[in-house]
Protein backbone atom coordinates (compact mmCIF):
# COMPACT_ATOMS: atom_id res chain seq x y z
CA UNK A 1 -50.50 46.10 90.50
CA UNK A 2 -50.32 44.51 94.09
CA UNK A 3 -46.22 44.04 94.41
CA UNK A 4 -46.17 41.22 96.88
CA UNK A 5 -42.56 41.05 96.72
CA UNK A 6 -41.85 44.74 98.49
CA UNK A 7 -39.90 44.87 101.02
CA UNK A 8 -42.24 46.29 103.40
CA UNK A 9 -44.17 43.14 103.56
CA UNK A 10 -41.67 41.10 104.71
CA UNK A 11 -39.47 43.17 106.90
CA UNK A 12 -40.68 44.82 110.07
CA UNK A 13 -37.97 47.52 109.70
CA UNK A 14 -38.94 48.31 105.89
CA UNK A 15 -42.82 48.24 106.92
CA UNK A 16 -41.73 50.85 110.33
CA UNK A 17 -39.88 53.02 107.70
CA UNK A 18 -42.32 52.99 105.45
CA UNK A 19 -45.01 53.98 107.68
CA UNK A 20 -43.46 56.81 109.01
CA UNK A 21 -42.54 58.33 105.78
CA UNK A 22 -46.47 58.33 105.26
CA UNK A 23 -47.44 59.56 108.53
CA UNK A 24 -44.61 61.68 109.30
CA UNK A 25 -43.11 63.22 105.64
CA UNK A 26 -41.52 65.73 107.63
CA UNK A 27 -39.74 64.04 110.75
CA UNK A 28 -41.69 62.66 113.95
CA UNK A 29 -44.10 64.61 115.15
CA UNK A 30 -45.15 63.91 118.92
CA UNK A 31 -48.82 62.16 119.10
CA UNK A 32 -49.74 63.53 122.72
CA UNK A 33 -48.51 67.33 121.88
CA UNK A 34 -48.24 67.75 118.52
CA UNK A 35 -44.56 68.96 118.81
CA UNK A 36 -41.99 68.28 116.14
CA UNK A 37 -38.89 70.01 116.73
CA UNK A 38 -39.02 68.71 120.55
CA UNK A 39 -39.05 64.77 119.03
CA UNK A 40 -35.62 62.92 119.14
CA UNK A 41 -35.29 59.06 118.33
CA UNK A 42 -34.54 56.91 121.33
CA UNK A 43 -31.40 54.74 121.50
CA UNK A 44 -30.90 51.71 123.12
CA UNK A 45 -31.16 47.48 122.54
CA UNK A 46 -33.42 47.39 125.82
CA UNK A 47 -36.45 50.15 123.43
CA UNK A 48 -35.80 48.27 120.63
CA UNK A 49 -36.15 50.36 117.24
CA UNK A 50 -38.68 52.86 116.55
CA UNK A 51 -39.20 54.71 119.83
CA UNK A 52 -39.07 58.45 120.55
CA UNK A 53 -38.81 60.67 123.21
CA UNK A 54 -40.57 64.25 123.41
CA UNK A 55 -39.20 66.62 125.89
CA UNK A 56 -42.17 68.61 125.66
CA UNK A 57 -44.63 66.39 127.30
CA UNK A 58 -41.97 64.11 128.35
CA UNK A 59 -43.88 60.87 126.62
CA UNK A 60 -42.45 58.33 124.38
CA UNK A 61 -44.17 56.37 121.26
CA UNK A 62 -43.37 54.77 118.14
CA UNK A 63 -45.14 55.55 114.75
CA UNK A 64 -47.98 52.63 115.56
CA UNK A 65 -49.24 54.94 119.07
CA UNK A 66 -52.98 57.40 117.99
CA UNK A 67 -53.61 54.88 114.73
CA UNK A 68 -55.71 51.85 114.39
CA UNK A 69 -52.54 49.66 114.82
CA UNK A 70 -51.65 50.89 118.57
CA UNK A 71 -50.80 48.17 120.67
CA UNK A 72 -51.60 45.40 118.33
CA UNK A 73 -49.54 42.19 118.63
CA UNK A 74 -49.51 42.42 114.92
CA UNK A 75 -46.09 43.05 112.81
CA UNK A 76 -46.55 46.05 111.02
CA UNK A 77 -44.80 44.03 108.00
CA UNK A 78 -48.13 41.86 107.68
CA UNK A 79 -50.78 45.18 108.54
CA UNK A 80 -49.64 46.47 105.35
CA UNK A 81 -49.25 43.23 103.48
CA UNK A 82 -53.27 42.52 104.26
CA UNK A 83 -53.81 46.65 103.16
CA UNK A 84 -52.37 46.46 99.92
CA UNK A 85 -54.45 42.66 99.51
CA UNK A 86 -58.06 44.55 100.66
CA UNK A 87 -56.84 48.23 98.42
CA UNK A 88 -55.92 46.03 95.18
CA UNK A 89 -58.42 42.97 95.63
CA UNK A 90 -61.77 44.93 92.98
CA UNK A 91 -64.14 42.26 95.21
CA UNK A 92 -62.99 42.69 98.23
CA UNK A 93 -60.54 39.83 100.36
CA UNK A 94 -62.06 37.11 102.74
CA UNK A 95 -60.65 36.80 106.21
CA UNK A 96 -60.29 33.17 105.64
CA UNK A 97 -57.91 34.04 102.48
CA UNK A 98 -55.75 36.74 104.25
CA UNK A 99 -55.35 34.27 107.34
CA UNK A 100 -53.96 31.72 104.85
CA UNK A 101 -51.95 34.16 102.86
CA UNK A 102 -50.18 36.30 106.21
CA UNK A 103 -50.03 33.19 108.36
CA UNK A 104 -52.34 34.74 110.98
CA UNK A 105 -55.15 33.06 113.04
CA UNK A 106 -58.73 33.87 111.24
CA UNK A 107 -59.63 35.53 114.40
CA UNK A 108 -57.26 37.81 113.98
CA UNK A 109 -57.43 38.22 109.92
CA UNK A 110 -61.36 39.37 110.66
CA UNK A 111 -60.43 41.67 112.87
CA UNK A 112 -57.74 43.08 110.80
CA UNK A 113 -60.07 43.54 107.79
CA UNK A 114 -62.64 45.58 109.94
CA UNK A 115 -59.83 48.00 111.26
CA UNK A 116 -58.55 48.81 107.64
CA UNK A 117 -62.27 48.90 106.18
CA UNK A 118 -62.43 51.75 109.39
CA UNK A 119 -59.45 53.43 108.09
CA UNK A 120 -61.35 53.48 104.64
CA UNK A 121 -63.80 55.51 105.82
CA UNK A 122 -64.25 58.99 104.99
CA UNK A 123 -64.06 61.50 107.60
CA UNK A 124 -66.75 63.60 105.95
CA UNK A 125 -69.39 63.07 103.40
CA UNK A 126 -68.80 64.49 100.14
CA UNK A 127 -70.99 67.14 98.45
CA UNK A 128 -71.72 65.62 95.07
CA UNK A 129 -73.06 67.19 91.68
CA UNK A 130 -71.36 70.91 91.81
CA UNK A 131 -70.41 72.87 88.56
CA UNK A 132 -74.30 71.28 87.49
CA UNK A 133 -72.50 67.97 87.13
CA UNK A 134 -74.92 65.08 87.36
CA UNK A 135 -75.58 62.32 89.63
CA UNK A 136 -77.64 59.32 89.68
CA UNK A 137 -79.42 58.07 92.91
CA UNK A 138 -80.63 54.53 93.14
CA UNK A 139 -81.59 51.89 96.19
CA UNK A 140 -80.97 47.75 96.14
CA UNK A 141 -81.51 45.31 98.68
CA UNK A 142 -78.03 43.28 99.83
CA UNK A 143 -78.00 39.74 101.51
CA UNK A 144 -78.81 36.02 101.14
CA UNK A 145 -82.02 34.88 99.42
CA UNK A 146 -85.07 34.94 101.89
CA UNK A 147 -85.54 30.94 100.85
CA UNK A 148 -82.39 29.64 101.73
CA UNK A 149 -83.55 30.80 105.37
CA UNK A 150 -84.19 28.45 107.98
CA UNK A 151 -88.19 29.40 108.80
CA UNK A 152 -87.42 30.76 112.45
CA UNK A 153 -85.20 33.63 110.91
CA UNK A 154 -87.53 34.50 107.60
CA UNK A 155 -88.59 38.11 107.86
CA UNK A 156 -91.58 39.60 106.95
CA UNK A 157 -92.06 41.14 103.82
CA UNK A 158 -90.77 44.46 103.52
CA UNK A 159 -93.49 47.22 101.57
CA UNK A 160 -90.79 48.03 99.35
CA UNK A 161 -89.39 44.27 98.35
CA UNK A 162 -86.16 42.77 98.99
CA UNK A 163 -87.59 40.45 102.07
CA UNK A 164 -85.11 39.13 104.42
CA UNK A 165 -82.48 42.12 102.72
CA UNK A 166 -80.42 45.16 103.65
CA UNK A 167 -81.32 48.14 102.08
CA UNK A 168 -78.43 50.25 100.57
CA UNK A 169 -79.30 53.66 99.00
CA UNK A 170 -75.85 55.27 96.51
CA UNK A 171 -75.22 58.16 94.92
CA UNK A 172 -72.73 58.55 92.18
CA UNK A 173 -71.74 61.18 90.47
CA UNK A 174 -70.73 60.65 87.08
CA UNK A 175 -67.10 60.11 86.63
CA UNK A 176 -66.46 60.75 90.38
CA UNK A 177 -66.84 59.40 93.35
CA UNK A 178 -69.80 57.11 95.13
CA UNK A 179 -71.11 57.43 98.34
CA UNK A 180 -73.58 54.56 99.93
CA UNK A 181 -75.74 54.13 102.90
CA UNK A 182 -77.25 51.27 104.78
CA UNK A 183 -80.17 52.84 106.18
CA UNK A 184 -83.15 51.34 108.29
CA UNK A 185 -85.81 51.53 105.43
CA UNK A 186 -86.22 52.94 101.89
CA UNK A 187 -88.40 55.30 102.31
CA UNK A 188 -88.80 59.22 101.52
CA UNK A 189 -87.63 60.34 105.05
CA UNK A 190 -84.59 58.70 105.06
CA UNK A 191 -84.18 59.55 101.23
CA UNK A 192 -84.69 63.07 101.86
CA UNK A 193 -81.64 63.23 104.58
CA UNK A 194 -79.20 61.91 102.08
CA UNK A 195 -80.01 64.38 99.33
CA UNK A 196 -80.48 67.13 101.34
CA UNK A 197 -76.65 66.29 102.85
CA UNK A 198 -74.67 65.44 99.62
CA UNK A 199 -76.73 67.35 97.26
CA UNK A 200 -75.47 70.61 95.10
CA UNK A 201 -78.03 73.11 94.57
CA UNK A 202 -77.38 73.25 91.29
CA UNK A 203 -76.65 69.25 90.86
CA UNK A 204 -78.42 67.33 87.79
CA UNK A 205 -80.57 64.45 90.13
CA UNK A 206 -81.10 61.16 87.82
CA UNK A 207 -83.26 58.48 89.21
CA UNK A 208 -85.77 55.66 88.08
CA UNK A 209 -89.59 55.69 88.33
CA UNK A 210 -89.74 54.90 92.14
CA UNK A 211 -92.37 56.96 93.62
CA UNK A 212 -90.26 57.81 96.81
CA UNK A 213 -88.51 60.44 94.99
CA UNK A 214 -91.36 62.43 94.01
CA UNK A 215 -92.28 62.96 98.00
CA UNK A 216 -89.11 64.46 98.95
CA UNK A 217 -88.73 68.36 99.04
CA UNK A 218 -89.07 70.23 95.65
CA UNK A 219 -85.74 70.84 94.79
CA UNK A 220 -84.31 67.52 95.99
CA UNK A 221 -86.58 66.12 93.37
CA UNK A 222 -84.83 64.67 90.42
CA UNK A 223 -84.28 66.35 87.17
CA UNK A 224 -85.07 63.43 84.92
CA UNK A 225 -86.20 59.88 85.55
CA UNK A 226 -86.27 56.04 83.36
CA UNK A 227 -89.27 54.14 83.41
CA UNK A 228 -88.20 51.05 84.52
CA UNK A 229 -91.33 49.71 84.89
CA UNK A 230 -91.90 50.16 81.22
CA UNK A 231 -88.66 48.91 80.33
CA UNK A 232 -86.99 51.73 79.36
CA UNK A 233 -83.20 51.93 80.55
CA UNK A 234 -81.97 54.57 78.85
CA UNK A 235 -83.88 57.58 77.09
CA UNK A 236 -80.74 59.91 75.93
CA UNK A 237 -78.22 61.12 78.65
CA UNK A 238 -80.95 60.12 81.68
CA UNK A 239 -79.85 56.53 83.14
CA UNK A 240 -79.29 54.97 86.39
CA UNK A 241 -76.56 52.85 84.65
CA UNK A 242 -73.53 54.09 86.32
CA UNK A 243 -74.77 53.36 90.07
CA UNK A 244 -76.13 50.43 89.15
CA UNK A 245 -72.57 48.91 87.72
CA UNK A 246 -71.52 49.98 91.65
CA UNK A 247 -73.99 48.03 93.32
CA UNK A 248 -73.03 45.03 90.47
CA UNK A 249 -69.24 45.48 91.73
CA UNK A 250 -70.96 45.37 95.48
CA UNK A 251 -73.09 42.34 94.66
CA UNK A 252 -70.54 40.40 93.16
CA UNK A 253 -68.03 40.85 96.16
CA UNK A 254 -70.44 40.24 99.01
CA UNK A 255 -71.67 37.06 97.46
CA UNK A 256 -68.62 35.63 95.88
CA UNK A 257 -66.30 37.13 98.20
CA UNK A 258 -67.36 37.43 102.12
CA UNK A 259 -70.82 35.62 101.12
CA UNK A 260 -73.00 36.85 104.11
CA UNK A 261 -72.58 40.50 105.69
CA UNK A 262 -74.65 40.81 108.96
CA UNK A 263 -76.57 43.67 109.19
CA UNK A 264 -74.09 44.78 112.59
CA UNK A 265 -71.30 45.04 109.60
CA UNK A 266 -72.79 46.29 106.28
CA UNK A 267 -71.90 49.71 107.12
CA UNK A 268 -68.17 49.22 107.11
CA UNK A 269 -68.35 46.84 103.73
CA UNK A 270 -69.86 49.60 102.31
CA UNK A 271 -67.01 51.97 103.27
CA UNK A 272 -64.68 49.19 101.84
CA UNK A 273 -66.68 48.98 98.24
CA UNK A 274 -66.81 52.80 98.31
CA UNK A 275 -63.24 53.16 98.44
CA UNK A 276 -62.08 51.52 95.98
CA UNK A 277 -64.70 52.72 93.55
CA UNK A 278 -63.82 56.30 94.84
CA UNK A 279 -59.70 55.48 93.76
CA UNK A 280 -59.94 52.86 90.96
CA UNK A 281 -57.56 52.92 88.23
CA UNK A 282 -59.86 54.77 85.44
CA UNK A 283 -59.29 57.85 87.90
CA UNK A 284 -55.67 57.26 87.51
CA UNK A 285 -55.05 55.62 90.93
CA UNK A 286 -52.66 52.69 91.04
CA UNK A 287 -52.87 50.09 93.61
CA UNK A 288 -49.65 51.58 95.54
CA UNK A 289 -51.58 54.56 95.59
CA UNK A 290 -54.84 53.37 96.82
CA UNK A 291 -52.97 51.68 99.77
CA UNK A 292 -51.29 54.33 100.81
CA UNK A 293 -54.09 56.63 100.86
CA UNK A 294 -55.91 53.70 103.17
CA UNK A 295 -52.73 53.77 105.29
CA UNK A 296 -53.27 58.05 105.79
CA UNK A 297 -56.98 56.58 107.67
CA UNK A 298 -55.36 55.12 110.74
CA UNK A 299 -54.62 57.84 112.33
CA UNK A 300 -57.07 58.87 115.73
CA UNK A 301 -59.16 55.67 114.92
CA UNK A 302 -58.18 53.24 117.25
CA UNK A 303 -60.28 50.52 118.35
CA UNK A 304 -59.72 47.62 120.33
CA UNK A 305 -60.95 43.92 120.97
CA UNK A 306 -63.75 44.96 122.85
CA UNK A 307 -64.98 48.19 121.32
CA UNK A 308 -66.02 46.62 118.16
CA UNK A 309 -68.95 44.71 119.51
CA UNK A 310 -70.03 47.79 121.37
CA UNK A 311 -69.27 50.05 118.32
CA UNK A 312 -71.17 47.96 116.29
CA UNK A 313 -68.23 47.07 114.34
């Protein structure tokens, strides 16, 4: 549960302290060196709280300077406030909501949401289906309907459906974690690259009928497929059923939640779905505990006003 009435969210000195007891357990350590023991706090009403000195390199910094919050204009009361909101919210949380909620312009609550959905990401991608465990593979198409388009925009039809769509490809391993991918196409290339980086050797590959599977290399192949185009959904232990509930949970926040998702942004929705799904409360994870895993993501990720558009954030 989402404690709105902590401290931290309220108080800039709670949400300082708070912050470094997650980034620094074990005293200030220097962001420029590296150095610990060299780290004393700065006194002082002219620095203000939260600044330290290093002797080593000489440099001073508070616990916001190397993360995604360096520099921002932002208290670090209402950062965490709109973390715990996007951690705890299953479908996701609207700029326009948090910008009502924290009291913040909805310039400023967009950008917000796209700097903690950064500091969801993973660093690395995760190799699924070890031990023989299995995982399911499956592809959908995310975005408005291709009718509701004004007739300068519609798209042509893509050889694999979902016109005017993104295509998202997942991977879910049974009772663990979910990776997904906004590629360019559906197709067996691009297929290929994501089994052939997140695959076991030994992994148990469960997909439906699609044809795209079977062109892939032999042992990326899967083990077991459903007809779906026979209606069959289930035939024993092989089903796609598990990465399909993802993509409902993915569905259901995109168009009840943010609505639209350019194509410029998918990839970082994705990372924000993916998260949650990766630390949701049947895996034991609380909503304090989700957040503060998001807030161990800022670090070495800033990104400013301007890099965004040229990131393609």
């Amino acid at each position: 549960m989402c404690d709105l009435t902590n401290p931290a969210f309220t108080d800039e000195t709670k949400a300082r302290e708070l912050l470094e007891k997650s980034r620094w357990p074990d005293g200030p350590v220097c962001p420029f060196c590296g150095q610990l023991d060299t780290v004393k706090a700065l006194g002082g009403k002219s620095m203000g709280p939260g600044w330290y000195h290093c002797s080593e390199c000489r440099e001073k910094f508070t616990v916001r300077v190397g993360t995604l919050y360096e520099r921002s204009h932002i208290p670090l009361h209402k950062w965490l406030a709109a973390t715990h909101l996007m951690t705890s919210s299953k479908k996701g949380m609207s700029a326009h909501q948090m910008h009502r909620m924290l009291g913040v312009t909805y310039k400023t609550a967009w950008f917000m949401a796209h700097r903690i959905r950064e500091a969801m990401r993973p660093a690395s991608v995760p190799t699924m289906g070890g031990g023989g465990k299995t995982v399911e593979a499956d592809e959908t198409y995310v975005g408005g309907l291709e009718k509701n388009r004004h007739r300068s925009k519609r798209t042509y039809p893509s050889p694999y459906g979902g016109a005017g769509k993104e295509p998202v490809v997942a991977l879910v391993e049974r009772g663990g974690f979910v990776t997904s991918h906004h590629v360019p196409a559906v197709n067996a290339a691009n297929l290929g690259v994501i089994l052939e980086a997140q695959l076991h050797d030994d992994a148990i590959l469960y997909t439906d009928d699609s044809k795209l599977y079977r062109t892939v290399k032999p042992k990326l192949r899967p083990k077991a497929t459903v007809m779906h185009s026979a209606k069959e959904y289930v035939r024993g232990d092989v089903h796609t059923n598990t990465v399909e509930g993802y993509f409902s949970i993915l569905k259901r926040g995109i168009i009840g939640t943010y609505h639209h998702v350019s194509q410029q942004h998918l990839k970082r929705y994705l990372a924000e779905f993916d998260f949650r799904y990766n630390n949701r409360a049947k895996l034991g994870v609380t909503d304090g505990e989700r957040a503060a895993k998001a807030l161990k993501g800022i670090e070495g990720k800033r990104l400013t006003y301007r890099r965004p558009d040229e990131a393609g954030l």
